[in-house]
Protein backbone atom coordinates (compact mmCIF):
# COMPACT_ATOMS: atom_id res chain seq x y z
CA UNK A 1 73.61 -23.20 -58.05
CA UNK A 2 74.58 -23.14 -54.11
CA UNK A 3 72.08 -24.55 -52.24
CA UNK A 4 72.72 -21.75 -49.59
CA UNK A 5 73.26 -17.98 -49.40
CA UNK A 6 75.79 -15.92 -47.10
CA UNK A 7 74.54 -13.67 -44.23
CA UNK A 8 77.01 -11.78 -43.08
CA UNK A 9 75.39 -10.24 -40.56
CA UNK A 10 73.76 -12.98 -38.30
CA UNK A 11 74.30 -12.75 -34.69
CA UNK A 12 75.64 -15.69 -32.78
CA UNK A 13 72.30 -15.89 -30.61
CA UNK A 14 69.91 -18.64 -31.85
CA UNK A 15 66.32 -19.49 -31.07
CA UNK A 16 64.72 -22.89 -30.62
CA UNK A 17 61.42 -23.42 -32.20
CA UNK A 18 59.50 -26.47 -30.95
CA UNK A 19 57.18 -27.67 -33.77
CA UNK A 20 54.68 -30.38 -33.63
CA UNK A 21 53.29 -32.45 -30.94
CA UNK A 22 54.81 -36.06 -29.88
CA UNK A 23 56.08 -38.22 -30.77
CA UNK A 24 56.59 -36.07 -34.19
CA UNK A 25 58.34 -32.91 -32.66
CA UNK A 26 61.14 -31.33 -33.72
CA UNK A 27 63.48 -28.38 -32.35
CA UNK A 28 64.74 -25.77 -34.84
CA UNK A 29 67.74 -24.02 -33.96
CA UNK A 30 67.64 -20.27 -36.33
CA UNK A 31 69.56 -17.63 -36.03
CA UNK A 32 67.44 -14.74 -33.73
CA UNK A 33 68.70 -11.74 -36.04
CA UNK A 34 67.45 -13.97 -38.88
CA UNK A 35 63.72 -14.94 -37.49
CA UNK A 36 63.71 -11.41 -36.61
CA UNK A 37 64.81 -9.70 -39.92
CA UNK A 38 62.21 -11.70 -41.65
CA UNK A 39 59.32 -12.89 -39.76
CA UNK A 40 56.96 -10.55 -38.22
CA UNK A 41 55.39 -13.26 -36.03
CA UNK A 42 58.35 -14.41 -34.20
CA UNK A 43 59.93 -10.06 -34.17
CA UNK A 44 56.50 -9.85 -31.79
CA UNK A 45 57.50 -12.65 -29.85
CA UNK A 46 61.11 -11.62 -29.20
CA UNK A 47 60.58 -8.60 -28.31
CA UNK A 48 57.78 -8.98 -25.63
CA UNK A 49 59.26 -9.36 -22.27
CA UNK A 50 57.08 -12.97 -21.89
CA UNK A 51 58.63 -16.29 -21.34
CA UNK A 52 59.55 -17.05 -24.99
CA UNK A 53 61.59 -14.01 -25.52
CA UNK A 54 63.30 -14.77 -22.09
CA UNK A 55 64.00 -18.51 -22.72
CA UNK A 56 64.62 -18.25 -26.40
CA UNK A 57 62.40 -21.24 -27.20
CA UNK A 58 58.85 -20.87 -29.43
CA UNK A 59 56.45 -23.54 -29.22
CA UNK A 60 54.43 -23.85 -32.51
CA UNK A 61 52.41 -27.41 -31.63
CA UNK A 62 50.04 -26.78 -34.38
CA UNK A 63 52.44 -26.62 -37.46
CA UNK A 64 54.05 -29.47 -39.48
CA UNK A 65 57.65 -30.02 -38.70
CA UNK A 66 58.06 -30.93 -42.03
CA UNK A 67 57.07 -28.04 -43.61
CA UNK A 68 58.63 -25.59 -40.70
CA UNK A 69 61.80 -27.38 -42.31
CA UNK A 70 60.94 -26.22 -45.45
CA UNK A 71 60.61 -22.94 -44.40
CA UNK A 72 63.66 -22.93 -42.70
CA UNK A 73 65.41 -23.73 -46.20
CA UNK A 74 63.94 -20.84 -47.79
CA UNK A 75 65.17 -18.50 -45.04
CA UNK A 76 69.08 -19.85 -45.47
CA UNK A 77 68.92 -20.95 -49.25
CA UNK A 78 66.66 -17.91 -50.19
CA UNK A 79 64.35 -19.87 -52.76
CA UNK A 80 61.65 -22.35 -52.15
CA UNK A 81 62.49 -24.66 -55.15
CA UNK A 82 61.91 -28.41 -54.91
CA UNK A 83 64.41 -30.30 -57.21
CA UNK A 84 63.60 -33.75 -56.28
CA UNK A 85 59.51 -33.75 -55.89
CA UNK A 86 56.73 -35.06 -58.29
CA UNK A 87 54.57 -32.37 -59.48
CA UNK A 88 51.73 -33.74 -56.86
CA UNK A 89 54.47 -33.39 -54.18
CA UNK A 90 55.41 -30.12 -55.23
CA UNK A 91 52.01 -28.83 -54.74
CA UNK A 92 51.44 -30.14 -51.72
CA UNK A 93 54.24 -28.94 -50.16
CA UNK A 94 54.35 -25.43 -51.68
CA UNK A 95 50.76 -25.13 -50.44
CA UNK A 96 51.66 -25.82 -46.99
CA UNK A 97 54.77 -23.74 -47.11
CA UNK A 98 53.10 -20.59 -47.97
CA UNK A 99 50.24 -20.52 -45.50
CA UNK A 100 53.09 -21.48 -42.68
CA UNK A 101 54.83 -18.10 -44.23
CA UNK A 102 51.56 -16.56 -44.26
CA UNK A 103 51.30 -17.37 -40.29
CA UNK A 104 54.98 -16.31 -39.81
CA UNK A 105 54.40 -12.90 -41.48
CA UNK A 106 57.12 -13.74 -44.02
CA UNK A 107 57.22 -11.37 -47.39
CA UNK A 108 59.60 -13.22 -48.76
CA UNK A 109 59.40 -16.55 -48.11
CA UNK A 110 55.59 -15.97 -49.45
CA UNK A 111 57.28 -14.33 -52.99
CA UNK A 112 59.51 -17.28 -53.11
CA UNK A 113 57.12 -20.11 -52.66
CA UNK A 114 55.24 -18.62 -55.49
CA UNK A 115 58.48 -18.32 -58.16
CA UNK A 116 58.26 -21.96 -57.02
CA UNK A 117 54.52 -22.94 -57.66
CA UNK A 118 54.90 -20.76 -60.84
CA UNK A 119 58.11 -22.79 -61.89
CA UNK A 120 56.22 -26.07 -60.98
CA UNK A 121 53.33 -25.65 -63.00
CA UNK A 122 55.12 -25.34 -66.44
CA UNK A 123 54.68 -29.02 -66.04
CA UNK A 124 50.73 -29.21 -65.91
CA UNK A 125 50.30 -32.30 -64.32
CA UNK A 126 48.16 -33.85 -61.66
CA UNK A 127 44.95 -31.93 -61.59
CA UNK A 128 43.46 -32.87 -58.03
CA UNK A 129 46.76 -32.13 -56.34
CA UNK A 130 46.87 -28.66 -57.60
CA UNK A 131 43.31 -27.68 -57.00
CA UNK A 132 44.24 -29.35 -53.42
CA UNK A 133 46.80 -26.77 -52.95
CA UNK A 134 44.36 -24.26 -54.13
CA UNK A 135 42.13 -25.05 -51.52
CA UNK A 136 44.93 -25.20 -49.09
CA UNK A 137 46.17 -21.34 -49.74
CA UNK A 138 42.57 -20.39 -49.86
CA UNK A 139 41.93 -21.48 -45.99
CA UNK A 140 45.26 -20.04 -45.05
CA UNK A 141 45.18 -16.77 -46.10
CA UNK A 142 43.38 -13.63 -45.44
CA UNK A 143 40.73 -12.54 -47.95
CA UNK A 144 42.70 -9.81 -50.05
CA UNK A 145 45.84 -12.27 -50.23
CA UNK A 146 48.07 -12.02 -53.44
CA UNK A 147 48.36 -15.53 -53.23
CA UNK A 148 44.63 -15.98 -54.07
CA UNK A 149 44.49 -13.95 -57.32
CA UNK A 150 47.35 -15.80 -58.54
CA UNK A 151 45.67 -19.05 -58.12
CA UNK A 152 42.67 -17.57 -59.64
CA UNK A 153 44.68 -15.86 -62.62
CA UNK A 154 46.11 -19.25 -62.95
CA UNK A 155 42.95 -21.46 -62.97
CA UNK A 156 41.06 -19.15 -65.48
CA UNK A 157 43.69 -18.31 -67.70
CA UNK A 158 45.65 -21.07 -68.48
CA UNK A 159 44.59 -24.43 -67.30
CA UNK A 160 40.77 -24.52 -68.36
CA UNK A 161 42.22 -23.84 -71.66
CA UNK A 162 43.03 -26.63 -73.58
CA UNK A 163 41.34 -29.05 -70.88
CA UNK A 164 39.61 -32.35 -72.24
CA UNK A 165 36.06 -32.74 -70.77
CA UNK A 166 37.39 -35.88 -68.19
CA UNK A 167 39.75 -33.43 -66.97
CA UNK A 168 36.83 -30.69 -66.71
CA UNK A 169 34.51 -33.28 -65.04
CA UNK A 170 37.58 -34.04 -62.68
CA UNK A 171 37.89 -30.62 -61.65
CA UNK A 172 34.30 -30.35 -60.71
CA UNK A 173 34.54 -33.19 -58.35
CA UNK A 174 37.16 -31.56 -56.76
CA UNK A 175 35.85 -28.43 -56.46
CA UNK A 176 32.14 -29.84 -54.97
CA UNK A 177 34.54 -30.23 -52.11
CA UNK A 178 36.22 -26.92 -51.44
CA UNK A 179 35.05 -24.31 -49.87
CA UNK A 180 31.96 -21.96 -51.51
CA UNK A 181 33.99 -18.74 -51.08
CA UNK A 182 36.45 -19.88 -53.64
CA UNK A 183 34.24 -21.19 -56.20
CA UNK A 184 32.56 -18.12 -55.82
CA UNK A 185 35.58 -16.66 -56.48
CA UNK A 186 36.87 -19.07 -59.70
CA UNK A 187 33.41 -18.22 -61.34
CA UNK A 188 33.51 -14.18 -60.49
CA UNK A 189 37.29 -13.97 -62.21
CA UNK A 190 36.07 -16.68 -64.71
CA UNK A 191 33.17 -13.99 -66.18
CA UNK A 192 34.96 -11.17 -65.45
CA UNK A 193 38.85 -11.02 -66.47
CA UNK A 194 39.33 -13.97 -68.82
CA UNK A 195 41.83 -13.29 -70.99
CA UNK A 196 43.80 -15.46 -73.78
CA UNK A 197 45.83 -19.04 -72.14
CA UNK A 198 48.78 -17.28 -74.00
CA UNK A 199 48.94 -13.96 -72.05
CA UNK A 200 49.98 -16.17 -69.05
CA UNK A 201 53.24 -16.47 -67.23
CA UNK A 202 54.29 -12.69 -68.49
CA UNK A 203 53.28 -11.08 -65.51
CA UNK A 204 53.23 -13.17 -62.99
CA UNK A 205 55.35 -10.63 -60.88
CA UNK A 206 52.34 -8.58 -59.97
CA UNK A 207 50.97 -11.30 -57.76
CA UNK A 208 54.72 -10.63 -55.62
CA UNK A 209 54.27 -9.01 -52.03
CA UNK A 210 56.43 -5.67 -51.81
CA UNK A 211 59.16 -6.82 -49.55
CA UNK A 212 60.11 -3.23 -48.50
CA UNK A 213 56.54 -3.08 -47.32
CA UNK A 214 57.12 -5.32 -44.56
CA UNK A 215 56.46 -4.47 -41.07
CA UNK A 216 59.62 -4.29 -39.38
CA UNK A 217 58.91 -2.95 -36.15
């Protein structure tokens, strides 16, 4: 499969997205009609009459460059799949990438990075990274997030089955570390919608933002 998608209608205007703080900048260069179309964040900025609109340059000195480049791969390639990472990578990284789409008001780069956690997880390896990207999405995203049932539906339903007790113990330590709102959480959808490991992965889909819904003024 191409590694990249046509967009026929992109404009020849660009922005420049400054990410980071030195010596670990970067610059972006993305198509404007692009950031626009998809990210609600940066269709604010561009269309307020302020400095960044005017100069075509967005500093973000908070963010990752890194993971800003991930992004921009899922805006050009249109999927957020890593062929080349270690499940523990993986995670990591999709973690990161969705609460920087999460910031950016990006539908769909938030639906693709989770067809890629969901793809990633067939594997069901490395316990502490995953409940590390857990933790991740849950301190990124707003309270009624998508993203955070998911995580739950996947956590309750799937891996706790099957689990030996090191790998329960494991998963204990880890979560004495995260925050109390999501174990709160984990235990609430634990007692409450539990449903059998092999009802998992069919409707995954429902955990997908509506796209059309996006805000697009």
């Amino acid at each position: 499969m191409a590694d990249t998608q046509p967009y026929p209608t992109l404009s020849f205007g660009v922005i420049v997205v400054i990410v980071g703080e030195e010596p670990k900048q970067q610059k972006f260069h993305i198509h404007e009609s692009l950031a626009i179309e998809r990210s609600a964040f940066f269709r604010k900025i561009l269309k307020d009459p302020g400095k960044e609109a005017t100069e075509h340059t967005i500093p973000l000195p908070e963010d990752d460059p890194d993971i800003f480049a991930r992004y921009v791969k899922i805006l050009y390639a249109g999927h957020a799949n890593l062929t080349h990472a270690s499940d523990a990578e993986a995670y990591t990284v999709l973690g990161a990438t969705f609460v920087l789409a999460e910031k950016l008001q990006d539908v769909k780069a938030k639906n693709e990075v989770i067809k890629a956690i969901h793809k990633v997880q067939a594997a069901e390896k490395n316990l502490g990274a995953y409940l590390q990207m857990v933790s991740t999405i849950y301190c990124g995203t707003p309270k009624a997030s998508l993203a955070r049932c998911y995580v739950m539906h996947h956590l309750s339903e799937r891996r706790f089955y099957g689990w030996t007790i090191l790998a329960l113990q494991e998963a204990l330590t880890e979560l004495e570390n995260m925050s109390a709102e999501l174990v709160r959480d984990l235990v609430s959808y634990l007692i409450t919608t539990t449903k059998s490991p092999y009802s998992y992965g069919h409707d995954f889909e429902k955990y997908l933002e509506d796209e059309n819904m996006a805000d697009t003024n």
